[in-house]
PDB file of N, CA and C in Angstrom:
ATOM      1  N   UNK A   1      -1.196   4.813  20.525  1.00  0.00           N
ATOM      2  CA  UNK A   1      -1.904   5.677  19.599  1.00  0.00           C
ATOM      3  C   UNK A   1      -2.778   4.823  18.681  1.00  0.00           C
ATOM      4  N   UNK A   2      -4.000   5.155  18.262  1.00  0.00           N
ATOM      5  CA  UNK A   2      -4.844   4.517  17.418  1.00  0.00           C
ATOM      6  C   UNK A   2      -4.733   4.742  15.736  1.00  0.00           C
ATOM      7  N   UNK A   3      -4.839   4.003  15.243  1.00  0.00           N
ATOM      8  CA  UNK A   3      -4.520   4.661  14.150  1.00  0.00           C
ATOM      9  C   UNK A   3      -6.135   5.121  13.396  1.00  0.00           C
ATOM     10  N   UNK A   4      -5.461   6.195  12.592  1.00  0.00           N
ATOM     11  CA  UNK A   4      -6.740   6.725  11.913  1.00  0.00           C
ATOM     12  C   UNK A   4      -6.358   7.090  10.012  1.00  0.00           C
ATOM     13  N   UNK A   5      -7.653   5.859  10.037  1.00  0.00           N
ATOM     14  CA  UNK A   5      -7.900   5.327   8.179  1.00  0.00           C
ATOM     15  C   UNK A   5      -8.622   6.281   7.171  1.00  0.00           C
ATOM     16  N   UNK A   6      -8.340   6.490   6.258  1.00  0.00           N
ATOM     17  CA  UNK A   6      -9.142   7.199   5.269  1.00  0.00           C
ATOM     18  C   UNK A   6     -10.329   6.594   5.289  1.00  0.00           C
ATOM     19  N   UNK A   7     -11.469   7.529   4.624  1.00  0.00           N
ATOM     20  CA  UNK A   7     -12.930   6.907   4.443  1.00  0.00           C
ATOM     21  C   UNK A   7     -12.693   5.780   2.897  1.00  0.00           C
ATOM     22  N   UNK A   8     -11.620   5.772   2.101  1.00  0.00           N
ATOM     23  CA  UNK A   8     -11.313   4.654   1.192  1.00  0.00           C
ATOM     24  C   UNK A   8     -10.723   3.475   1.665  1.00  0.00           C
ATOM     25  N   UNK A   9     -10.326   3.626   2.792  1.00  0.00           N
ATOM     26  CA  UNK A   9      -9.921   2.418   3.340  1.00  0.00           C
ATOM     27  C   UNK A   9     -10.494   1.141   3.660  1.00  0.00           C
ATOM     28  N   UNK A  10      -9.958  -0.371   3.734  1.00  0.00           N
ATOM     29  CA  UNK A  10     -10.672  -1.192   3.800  1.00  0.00           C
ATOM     30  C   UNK A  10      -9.674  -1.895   4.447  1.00  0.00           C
ATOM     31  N   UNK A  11      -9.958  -2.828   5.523  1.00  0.00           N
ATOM     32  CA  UNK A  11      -9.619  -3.947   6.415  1.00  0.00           C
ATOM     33  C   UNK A  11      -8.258  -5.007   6.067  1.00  0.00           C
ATOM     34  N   UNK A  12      -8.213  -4.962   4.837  1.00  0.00           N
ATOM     35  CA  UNK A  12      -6.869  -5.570   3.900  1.00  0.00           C
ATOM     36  C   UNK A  12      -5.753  -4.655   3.784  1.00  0.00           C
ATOM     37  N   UNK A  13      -6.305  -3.180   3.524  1.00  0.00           N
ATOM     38  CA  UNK A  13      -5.420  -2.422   3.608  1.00  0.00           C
ATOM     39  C   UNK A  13      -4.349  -2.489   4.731  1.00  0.00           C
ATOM     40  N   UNK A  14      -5.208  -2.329   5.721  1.00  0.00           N
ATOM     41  CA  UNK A  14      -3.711  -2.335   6.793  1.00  0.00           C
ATOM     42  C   UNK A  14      -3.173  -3.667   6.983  1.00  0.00           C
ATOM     43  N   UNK A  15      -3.838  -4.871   6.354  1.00  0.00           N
ATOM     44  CA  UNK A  15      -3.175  -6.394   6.760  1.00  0.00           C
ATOM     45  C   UNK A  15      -2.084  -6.237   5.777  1.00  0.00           C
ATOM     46  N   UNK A  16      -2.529  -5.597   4.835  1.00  0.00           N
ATOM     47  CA  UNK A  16      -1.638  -5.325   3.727  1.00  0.00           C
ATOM     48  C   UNK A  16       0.090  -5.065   4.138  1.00  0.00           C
ATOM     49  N   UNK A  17      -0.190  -3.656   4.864  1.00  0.00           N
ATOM     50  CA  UNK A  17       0.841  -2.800   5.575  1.00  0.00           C
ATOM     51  C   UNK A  17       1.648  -3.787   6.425  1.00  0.00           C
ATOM     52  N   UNK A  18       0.451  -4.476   7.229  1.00  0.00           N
ATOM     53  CA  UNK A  18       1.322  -5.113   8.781  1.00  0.00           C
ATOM     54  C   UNK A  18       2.246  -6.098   8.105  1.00  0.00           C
ATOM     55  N   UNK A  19       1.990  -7.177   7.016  1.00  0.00           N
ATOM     56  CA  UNK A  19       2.822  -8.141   6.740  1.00  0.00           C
ATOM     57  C   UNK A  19       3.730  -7.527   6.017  1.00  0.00           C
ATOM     58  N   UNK A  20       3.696  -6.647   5.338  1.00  0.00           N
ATOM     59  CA  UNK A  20       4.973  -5.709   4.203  1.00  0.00           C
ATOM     60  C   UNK A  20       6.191  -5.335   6.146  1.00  0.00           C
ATOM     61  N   UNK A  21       5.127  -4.736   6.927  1.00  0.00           N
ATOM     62  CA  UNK A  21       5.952  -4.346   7.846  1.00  0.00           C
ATOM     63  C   UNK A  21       6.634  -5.255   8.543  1.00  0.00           C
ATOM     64  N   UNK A  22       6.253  -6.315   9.009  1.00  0.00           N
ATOM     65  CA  UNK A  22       6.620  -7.856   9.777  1.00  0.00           C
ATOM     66  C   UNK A  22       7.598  -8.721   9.408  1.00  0.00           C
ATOM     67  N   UNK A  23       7.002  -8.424   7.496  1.00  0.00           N
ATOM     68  CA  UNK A  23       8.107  -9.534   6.958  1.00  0.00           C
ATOM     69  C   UNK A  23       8.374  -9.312   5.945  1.00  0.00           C
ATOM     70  N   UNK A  24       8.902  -7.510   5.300  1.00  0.00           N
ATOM     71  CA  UNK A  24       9.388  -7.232   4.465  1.00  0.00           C
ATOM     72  C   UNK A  24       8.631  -7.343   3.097  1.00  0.00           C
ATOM     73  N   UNK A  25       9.412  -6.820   2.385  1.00  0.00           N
ATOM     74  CA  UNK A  25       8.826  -6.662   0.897  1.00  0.00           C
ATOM     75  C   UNK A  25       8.660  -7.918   0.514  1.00  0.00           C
ATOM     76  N   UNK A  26       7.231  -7.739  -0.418  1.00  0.00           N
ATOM     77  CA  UNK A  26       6.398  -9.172  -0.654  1.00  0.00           C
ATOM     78  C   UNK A  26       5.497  -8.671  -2.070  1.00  0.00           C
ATOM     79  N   UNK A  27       5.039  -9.952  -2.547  1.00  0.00           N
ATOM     80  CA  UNK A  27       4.537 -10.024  -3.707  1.00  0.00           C
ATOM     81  C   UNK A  27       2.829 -10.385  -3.154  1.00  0.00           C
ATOM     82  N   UNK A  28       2.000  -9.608  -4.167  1.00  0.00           N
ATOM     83  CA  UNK A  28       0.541  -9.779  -3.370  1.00  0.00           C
ATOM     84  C   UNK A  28       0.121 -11.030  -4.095  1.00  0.00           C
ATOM     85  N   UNK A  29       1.005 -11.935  -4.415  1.00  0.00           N
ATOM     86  CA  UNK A  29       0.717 -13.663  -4.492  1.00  0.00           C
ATOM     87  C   UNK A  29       0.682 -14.071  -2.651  1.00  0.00           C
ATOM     88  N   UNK A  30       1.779 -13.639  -2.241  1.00  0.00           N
ATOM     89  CA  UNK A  30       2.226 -13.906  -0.770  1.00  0.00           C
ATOM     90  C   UNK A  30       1.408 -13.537  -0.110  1.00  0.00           C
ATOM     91  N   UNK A  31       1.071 -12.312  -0.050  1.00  0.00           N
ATOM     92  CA  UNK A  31       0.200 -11.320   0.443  1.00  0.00           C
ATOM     93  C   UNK A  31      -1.332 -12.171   0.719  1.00  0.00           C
ATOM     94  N   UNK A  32      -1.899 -12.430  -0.416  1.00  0.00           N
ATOM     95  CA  UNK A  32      -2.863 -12.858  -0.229  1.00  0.00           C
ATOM     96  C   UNK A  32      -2.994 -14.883   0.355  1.00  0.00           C
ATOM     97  N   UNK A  33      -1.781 -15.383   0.400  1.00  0.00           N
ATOM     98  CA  UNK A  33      -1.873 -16.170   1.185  1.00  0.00           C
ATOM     99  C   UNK A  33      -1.713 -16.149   2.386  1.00  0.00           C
ATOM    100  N   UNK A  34      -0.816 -14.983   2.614  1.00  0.00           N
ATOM    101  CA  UNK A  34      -0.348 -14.920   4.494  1.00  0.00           C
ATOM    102  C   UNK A  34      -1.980 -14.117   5.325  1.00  0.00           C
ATOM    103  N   UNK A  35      -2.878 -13.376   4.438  1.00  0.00           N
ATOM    104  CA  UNK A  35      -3.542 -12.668   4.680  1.00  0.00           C
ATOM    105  C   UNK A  35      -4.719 -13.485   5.509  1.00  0.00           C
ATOM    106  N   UNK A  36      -5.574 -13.054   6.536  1.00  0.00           N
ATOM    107  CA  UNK A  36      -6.367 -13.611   7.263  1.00  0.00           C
ATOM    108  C   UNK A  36      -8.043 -13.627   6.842  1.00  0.00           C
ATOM    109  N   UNK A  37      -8.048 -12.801   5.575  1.00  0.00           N
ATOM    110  CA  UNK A  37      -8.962 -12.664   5.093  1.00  0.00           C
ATOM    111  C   UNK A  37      -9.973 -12.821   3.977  1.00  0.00           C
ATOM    112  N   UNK A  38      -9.240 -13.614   3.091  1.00  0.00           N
ATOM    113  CA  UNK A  38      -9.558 -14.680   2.655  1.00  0.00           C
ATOM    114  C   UNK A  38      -9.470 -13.749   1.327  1.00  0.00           C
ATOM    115  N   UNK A  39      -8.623 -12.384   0.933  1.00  0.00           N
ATOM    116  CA  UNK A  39      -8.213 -12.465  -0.362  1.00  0.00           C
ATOM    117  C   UNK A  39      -7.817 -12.506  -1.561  1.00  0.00           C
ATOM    118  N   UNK A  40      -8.372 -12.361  -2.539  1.00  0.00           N
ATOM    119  CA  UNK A  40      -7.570 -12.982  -3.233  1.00  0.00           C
ATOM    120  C   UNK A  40      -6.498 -11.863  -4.531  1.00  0.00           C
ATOM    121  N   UNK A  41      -5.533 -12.869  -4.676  1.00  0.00           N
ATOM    122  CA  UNK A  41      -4.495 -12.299  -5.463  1.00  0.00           C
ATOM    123  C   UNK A  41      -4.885 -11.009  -6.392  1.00  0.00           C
ATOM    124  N   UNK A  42      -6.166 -11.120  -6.847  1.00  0.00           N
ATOM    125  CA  UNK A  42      -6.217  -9.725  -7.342  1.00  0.00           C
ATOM    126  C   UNK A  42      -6.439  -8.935  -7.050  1.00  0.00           C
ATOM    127  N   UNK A  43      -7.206  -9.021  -5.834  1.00  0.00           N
ATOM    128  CA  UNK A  43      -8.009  -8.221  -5.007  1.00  0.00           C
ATOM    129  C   UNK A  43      -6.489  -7.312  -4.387  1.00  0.00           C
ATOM    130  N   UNK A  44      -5.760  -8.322  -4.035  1.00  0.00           N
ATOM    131  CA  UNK A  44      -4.693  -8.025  -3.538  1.00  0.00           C
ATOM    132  C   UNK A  44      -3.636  -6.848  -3.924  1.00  0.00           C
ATOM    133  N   UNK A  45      -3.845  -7.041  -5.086  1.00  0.00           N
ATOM    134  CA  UNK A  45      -2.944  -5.987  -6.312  1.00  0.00           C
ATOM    135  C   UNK A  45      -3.784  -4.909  -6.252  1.00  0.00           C
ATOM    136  N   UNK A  46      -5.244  -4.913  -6.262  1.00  0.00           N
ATOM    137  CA  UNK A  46      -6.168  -3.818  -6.495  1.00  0.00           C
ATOM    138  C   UNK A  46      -5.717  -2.783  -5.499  1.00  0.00           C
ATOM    139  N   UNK A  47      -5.696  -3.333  -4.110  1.00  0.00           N
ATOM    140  CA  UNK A  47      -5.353  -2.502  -2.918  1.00  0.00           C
ATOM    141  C   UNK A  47      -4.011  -2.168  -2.783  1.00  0.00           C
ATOM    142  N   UNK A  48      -3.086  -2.812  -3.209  1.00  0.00           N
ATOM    143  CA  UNK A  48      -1.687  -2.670  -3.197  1.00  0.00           C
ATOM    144  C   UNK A  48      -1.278  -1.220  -4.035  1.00  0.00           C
ATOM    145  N   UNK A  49      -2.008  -1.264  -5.633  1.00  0.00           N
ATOM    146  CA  UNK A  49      -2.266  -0.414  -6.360  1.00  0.00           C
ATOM    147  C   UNK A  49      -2.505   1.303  -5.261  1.00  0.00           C
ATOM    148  N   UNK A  50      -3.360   0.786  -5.215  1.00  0.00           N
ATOM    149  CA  UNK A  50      -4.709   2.294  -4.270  1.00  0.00           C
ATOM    150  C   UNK A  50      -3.410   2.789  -2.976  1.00  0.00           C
ATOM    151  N   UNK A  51      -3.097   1.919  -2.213  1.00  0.00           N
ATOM    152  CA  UNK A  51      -1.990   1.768  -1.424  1.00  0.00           C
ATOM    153  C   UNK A  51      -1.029   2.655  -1.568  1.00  0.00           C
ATOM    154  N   UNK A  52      -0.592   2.324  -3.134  1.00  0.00           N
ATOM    155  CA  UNK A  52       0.588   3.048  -3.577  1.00  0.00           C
ATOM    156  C   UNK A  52       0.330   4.261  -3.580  1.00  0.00           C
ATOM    157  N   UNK A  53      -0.477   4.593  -4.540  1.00  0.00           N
ATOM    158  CA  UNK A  53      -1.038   6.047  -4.852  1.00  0.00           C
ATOM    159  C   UNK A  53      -0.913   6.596  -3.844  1.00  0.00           C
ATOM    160  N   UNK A  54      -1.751   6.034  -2.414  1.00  0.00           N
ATOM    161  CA  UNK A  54      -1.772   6.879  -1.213  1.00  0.00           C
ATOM    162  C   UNK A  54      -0.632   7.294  -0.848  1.00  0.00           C
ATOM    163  N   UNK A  55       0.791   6.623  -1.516  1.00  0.00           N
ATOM    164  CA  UNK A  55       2.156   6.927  -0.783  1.00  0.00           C
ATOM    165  C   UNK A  55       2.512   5.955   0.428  1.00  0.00           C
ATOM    166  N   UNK A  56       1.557   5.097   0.896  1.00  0.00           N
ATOM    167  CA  UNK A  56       1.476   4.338   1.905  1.00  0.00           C
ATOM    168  C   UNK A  56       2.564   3.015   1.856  1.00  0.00           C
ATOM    169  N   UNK A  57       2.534   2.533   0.420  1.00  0.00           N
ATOM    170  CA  UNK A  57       3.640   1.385  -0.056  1.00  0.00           C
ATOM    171  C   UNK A  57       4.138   1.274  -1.135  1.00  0.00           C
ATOM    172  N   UNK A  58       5.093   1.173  -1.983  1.00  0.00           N
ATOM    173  CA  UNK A  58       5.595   1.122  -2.933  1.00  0.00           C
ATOM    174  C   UNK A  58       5.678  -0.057  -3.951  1.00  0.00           C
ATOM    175  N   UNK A  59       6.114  -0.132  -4.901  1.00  0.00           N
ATOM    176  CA  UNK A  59       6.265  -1.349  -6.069  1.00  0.00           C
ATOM    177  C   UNK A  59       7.759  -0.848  -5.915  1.00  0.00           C
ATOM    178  N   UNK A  60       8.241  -2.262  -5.777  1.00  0.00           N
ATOM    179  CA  UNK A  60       9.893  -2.504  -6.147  1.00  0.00           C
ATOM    180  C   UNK A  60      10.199  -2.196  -7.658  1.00  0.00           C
ATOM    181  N   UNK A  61       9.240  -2.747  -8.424  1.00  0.00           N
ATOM    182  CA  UNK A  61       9.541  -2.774  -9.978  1.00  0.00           C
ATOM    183  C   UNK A  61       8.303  -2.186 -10.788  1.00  0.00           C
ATOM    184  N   UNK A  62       8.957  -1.759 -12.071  1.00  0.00           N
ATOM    185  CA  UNK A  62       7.669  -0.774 -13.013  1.00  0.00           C
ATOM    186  C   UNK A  62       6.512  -1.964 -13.140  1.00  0.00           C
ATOM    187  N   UNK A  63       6.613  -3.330 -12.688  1.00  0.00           N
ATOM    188  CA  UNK A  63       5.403  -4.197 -13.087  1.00  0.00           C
ATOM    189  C   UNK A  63       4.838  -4.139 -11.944  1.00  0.00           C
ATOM    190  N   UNK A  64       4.802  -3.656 -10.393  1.00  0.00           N
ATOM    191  CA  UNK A  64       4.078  -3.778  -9.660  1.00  0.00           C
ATOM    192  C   UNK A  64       4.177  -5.260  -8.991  1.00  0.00           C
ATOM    193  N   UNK A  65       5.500  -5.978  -9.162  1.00  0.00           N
ATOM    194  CA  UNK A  65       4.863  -7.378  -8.941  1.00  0.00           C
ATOM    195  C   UNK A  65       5.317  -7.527  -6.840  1.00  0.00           C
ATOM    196  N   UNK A  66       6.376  -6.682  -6.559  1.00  0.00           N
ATOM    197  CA  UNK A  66       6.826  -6.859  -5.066  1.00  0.00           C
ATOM    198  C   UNK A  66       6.783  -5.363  -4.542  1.00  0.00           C
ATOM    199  N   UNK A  67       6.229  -5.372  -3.383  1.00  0.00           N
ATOM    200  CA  UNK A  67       6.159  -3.884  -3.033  1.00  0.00           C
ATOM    201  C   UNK A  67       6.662  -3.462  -1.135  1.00  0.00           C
ATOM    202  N   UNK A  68       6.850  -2.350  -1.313  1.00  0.00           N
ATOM    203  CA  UNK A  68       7.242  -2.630   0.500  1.00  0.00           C
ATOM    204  C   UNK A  68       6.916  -1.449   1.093  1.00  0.00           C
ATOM    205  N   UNK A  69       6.766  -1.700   2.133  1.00  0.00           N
ATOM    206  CA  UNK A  69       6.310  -0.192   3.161  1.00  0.00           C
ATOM    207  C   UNK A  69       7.081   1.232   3.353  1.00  0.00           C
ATOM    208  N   UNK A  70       6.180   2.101   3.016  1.00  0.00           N
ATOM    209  CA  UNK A  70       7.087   3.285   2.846  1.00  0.00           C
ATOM    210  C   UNK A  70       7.172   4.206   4.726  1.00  0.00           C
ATOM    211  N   UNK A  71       7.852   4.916   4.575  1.00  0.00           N
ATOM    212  CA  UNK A  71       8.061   5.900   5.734  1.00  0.00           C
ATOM    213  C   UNK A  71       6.452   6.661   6.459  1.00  0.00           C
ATOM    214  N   UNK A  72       5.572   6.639   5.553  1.00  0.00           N
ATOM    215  CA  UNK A  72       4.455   7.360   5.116  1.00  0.00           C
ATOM    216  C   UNK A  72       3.339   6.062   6.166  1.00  0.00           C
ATOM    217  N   UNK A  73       3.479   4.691   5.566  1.00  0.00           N
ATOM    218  CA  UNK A  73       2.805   3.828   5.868  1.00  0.00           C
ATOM    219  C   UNK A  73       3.488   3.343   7.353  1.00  0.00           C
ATOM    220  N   UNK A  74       4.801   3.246   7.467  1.00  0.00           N
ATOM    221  CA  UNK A  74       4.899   3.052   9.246  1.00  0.00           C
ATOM    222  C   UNK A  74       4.250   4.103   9.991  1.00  0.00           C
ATOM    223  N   UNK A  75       4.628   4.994  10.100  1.00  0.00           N
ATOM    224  CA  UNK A  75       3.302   6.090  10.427  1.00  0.00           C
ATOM    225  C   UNK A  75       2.479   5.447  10.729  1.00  0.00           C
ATOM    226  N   UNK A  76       1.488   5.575   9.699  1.00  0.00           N
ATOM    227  CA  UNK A  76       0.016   5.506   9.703  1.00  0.00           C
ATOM    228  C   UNK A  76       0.128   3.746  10.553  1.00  0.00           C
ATOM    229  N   UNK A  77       0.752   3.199  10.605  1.00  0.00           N
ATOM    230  CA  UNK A  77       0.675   1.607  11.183  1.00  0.00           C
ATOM    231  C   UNK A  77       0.913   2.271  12.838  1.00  0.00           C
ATOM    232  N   UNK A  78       1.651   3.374  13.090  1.00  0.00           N
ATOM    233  CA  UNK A  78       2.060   3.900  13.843  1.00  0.00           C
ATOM    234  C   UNK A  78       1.323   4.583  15.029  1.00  0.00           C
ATOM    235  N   UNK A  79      -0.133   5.063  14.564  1.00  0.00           N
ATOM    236  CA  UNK A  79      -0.729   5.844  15.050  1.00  0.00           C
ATOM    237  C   UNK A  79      -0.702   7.456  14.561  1.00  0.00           C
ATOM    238  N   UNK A  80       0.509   7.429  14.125  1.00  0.00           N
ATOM    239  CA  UNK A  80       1.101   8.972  14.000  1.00  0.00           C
ATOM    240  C   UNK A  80       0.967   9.487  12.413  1.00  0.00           C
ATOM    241  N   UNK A  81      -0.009   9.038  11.672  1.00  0.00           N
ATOM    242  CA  UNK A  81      -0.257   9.740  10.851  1.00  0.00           C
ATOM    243  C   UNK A  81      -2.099   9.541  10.213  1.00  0.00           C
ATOM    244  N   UNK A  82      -2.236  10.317   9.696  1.00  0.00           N
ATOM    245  CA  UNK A  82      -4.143  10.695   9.239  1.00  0.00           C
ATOM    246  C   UNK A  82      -4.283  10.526   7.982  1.00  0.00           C
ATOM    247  N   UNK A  83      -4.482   9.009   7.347  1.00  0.00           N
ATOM    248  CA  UNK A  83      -4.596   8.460   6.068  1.00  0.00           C
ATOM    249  C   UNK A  83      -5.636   9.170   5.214  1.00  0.00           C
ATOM    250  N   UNK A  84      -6.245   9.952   5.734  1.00  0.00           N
ATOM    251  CA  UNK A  84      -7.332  11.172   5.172  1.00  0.00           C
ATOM    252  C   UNK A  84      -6.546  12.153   4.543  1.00  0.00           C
ATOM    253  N   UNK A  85      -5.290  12.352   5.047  1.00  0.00           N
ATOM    254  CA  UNK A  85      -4.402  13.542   4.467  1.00  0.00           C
ATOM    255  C   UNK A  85      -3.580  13.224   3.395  1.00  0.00           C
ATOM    256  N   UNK A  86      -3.542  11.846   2.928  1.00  0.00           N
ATOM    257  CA  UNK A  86      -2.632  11.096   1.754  1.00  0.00           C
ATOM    258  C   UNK A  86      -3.232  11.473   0.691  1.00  0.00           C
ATOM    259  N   UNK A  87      -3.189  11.315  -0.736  1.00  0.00           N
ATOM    260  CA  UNK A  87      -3.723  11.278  -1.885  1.00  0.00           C
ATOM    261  C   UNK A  87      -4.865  10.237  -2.185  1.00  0.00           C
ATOM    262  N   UNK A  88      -6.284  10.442  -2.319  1.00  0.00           N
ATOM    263  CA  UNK A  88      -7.443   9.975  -2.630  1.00  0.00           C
ATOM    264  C   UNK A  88      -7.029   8.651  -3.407  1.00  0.00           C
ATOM    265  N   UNK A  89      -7.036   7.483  -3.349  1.00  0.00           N
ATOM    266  CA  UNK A  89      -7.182   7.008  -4.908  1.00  0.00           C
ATOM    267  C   UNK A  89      -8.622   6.558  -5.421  1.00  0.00           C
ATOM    268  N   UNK A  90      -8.400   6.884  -6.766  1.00  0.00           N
ATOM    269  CA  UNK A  90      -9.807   6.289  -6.768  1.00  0.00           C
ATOM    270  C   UNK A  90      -9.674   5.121  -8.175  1.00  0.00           C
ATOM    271  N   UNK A  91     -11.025   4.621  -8.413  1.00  0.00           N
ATOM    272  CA  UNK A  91     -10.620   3.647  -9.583  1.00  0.00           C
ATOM    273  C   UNK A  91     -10.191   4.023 -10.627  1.00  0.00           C
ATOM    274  N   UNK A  92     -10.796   5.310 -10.899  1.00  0.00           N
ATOM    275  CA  UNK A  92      -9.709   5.836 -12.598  1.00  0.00           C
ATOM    276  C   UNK A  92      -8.514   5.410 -12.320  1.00  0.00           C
ATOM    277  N   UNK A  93      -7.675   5.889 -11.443  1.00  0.00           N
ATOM    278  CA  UNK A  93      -6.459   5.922 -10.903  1.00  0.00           C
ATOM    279  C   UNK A  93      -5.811   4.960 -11.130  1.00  0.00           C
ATOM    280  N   UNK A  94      -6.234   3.985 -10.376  1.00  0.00           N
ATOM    281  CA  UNK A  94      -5.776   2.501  -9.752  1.00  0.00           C
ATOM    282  C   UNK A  94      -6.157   1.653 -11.416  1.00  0.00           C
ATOM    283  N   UNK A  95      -6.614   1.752 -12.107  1.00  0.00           N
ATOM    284  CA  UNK A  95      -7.448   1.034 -13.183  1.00  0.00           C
ATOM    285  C   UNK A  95      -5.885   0.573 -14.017  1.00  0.00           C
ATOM    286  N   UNK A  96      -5.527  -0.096 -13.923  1.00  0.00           N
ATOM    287  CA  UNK A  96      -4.711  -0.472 -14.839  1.00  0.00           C
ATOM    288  C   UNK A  96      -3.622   0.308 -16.286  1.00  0.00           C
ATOM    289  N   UNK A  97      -4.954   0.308 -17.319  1.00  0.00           N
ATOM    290  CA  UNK A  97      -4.767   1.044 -18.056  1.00  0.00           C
ATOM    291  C   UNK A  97      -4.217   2.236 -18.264  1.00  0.00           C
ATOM    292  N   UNK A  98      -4.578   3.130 -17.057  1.00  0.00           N
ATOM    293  CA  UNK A  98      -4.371   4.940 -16.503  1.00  0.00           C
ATOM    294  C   UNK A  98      -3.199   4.837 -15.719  1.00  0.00           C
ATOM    295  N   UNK A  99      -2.849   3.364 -15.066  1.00  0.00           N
ATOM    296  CA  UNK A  99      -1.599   3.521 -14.148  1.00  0.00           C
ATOM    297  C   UNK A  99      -0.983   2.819 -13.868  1.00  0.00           C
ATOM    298  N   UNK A 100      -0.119   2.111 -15.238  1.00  0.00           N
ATOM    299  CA  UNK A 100       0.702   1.337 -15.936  1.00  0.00           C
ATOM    300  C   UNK A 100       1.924   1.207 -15.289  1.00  0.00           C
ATOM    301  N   UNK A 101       2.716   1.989 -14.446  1.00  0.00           N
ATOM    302  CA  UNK A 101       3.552   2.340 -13.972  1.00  0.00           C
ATOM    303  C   UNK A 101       3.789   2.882 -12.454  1.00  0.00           C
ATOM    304  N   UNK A 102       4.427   3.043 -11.889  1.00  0.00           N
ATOM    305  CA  UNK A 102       4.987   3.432 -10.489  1.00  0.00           C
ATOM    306  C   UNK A 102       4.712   4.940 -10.856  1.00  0.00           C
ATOM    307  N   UNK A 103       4.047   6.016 -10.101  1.00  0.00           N
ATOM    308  CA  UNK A 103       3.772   7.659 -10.036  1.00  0.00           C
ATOM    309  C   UNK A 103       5.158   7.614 -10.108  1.00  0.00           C
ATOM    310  N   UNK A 104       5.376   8.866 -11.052  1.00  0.00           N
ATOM    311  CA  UNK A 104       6.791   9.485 -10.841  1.00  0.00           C
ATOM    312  C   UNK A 104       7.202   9.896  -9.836  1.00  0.00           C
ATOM    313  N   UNK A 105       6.638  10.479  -8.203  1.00  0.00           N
ATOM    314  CA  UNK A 105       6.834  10.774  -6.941  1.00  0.00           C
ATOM    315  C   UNK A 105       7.116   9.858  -5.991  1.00  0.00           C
ATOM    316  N   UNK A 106       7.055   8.501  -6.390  1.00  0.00           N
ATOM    317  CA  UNK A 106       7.927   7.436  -5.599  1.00  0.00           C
ATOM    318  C   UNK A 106       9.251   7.472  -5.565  1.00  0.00           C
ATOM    319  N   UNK A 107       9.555   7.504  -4.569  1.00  0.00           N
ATOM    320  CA  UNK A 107      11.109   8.264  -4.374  1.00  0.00           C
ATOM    321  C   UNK A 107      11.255   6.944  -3.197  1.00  0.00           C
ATOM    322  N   UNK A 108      12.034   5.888  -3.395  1.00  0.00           N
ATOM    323  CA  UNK A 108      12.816   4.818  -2.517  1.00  0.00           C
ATOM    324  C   UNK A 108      13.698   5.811  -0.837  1.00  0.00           C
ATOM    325  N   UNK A 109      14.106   7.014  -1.397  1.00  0.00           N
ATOM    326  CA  UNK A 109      14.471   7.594   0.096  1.00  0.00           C
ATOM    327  C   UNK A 109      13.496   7.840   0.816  1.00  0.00           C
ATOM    328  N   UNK A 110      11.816   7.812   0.253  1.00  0.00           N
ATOM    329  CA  UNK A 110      10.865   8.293   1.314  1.00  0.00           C
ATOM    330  C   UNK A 110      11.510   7.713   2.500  1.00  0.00           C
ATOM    331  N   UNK A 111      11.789   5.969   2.951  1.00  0.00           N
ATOM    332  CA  UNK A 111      12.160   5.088   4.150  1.00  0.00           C
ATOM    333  C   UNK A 111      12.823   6.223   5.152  1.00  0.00           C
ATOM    334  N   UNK A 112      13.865   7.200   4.591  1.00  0.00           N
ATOM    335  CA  UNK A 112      14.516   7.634   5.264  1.00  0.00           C
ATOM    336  C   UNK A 112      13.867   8.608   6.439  1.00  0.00           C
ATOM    337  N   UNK A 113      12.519   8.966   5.741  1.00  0.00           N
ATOM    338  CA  UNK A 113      11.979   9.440   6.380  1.00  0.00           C
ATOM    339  C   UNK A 113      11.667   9.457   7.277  1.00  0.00           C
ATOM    340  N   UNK A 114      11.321   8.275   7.743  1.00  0.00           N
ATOM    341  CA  UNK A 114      10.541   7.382   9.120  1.00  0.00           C
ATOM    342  C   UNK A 114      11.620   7.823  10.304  1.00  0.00           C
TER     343      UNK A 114
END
C-alpha cells in the first residue's frame, strides 16, 4: 500500500515517523542526527510539534523533549491511513507560545489502537 500525505506534509515528516518507528521513542536532538536530510534540531521540533497536533506522534513529557509514534502514525507509515483526514496544523498552532503543552486529546492508549 502507498502511503498518502497531507498537502502540509513535508519529506522529514515521515523520516520523522520511520526512525520513532525503527528505533523507538527519541528526542528531535537524535532525530535530527539519525535523519538523512540534513535537519536541523529545530527544524526538527517544528515538525515533531505539527506531527503531534496531527495525532501522528506524541511528546512523552509536557516539555516536548522525547516523543513516539502513535497508533494513528503506524497507519499512515502503513499505507492504511489518509493524513488529509488528521487535524490541519498550522503555525498559529504549532507556534510555541499558543502550544505550550501536549493537546489535552493525547491519550498514551491511542498505541492500543494499532
Amino acid at each position: 500500500m502507498s502511503r498518502k500525505p497531507a498537502s502540509w506534509m513535508v519529506q522529514l515528516d515521515e523520516r520523522i515517523m520511520e526512525i520513532l518507528h525503527d528505533e523507538g521513542w527519541s528526542a528531535p536532538r537524535y532525530i535530527a542526527k539519525k535523519v538523512s536530510l540534513r535537519a536541523s534540531k529545530g527544524r526538527v521540533e517544528e515538525r515533531c510539534r505539527r506531527l503531534t497536533y496531527a495525532r501522528m506522534i506524541e511528546p512523552l513529557t509536557h516539555q516536548f523533549e522525547n516523543f513516539d509514534i502513535t497508533g494513528v502514525g503506524l497507519r499512515y507509515l502503513e499505507g492504511r491511513l489518509d493524513a488529509e483526514n488528521q487535524p490541519r496544523p498550522t503555525h498559529l498552532i504549532v507556534d510555541e507560545d499558543k502550544f505550550p503543552s501536549p493537546p489535552r486529546w493525547i491519550n498514551p492508549p491511542d498505541r492500543d489502537l494499532y
